[in-house]
Protein backbone atom coordinates (compact mmCIF):
# COMPACT_ATOMS: atom_id res chain seq x y z
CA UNK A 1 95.51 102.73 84.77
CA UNK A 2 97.45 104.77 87.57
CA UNK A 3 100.97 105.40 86.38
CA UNK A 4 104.04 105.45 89.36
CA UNK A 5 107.33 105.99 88.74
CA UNK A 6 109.51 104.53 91.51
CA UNK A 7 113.30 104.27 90.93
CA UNK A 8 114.90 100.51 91.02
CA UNK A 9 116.01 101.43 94.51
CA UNK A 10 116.10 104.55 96.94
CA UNK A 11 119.22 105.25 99.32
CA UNK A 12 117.85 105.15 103.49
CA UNK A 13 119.94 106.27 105.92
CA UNK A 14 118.88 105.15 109.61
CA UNK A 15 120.67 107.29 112.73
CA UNK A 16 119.71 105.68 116.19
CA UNK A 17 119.23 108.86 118.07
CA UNK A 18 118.57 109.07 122.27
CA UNK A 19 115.87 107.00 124.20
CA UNK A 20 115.79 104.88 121.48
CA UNK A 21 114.28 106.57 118.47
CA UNK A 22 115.65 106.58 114.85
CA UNK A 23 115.90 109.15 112.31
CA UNK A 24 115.13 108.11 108.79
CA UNK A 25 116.08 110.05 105.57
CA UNK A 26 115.52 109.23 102.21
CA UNK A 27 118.76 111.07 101.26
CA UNK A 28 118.23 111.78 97.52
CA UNK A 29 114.89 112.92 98.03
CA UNK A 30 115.35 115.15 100.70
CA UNK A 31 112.66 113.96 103.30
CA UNK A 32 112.83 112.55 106.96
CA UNK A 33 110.60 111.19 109.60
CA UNK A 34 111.76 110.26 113.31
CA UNK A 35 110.75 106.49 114.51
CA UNK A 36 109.85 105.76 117.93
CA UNK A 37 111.34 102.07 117.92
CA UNK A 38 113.26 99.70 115.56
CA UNK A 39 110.11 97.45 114.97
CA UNK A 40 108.26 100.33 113.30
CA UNK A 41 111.54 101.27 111.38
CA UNK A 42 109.73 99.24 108.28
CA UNK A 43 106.06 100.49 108.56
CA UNK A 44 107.50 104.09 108.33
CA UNK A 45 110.11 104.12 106.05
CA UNK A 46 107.45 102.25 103.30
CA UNK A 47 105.02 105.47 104.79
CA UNK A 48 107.68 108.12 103.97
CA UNK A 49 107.93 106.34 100.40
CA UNK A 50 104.49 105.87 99.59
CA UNK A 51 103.73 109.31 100.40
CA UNK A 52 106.70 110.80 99.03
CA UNK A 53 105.56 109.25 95.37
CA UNK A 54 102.29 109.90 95.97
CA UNK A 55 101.36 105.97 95.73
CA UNK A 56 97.60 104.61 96.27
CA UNK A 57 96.22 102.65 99.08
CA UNK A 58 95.48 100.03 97.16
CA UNK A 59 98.66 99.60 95.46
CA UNK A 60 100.85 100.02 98.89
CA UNK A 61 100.39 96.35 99.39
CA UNK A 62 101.87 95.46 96.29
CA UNK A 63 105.32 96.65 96.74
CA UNK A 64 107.17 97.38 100.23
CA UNK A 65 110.95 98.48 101.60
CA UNK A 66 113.38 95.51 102.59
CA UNK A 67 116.43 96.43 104.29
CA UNK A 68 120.00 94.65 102.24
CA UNK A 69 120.62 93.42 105.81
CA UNK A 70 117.17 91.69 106.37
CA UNK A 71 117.77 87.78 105.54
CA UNK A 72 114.60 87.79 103.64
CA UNK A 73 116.18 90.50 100.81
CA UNK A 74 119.26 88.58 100.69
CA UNK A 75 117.48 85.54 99.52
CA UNK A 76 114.98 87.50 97.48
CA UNK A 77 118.31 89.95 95.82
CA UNK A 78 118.16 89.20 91.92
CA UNK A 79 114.22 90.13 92.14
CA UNK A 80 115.46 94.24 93.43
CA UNK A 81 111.90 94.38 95.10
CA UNK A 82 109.76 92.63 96.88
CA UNK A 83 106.30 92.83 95.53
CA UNK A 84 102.95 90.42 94.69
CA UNK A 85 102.20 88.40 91.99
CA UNK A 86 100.18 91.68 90.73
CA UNK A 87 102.95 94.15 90.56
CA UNK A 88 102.88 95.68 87.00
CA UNK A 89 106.90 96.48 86.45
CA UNK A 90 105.70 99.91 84.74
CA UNK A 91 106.04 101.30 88.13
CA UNK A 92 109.96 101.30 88.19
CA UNK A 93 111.52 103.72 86.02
């Protein structure tokens, strides 16, 4: 069994920069990447964290980033991540 330990959640700062692009940091763990538009702002932030703790293909789909602001996570809030009926809650420290 492949053993990941993600923390219960993981501080993203978005900055819009020119043209309309977006810098993403995941400030406490001291990486970036720079988005070319807000509708990949998702796909690459859950990229930066999934190779950041090293996670498997086949366990990407089991877990995923939510923005607080997206109406989805609001509704979904006392469950702290989103994830399939097969997550295995050893993954969160």
């Amino acid at each position: 069994m492949i053993k990941i330990k993600l923390p219960k959640t993981i501080d993203v700062e978005i900055k819009k920069l020119s043209k309309g692009k977006f810098f993403v940091s995941l400030v406490k763990l001291g990486v970036f990447t720079e988005v070319d538009s807000e509708q990949e702002l998702n796909h690459m932030i859950n990229d930066l964290i999934y190779t950041y703790y090293d996670v498997p293909k086949h366990l990407q789909k089991q877990f995923h980033y939510r923005s607080k602001e997206d109406e989805e996570y609001n509704k979904a809030k006392p469950f702290i991540i989103f994830s399939t009926p097969n997550f295995n809650p050893s993954y969160i420290q």
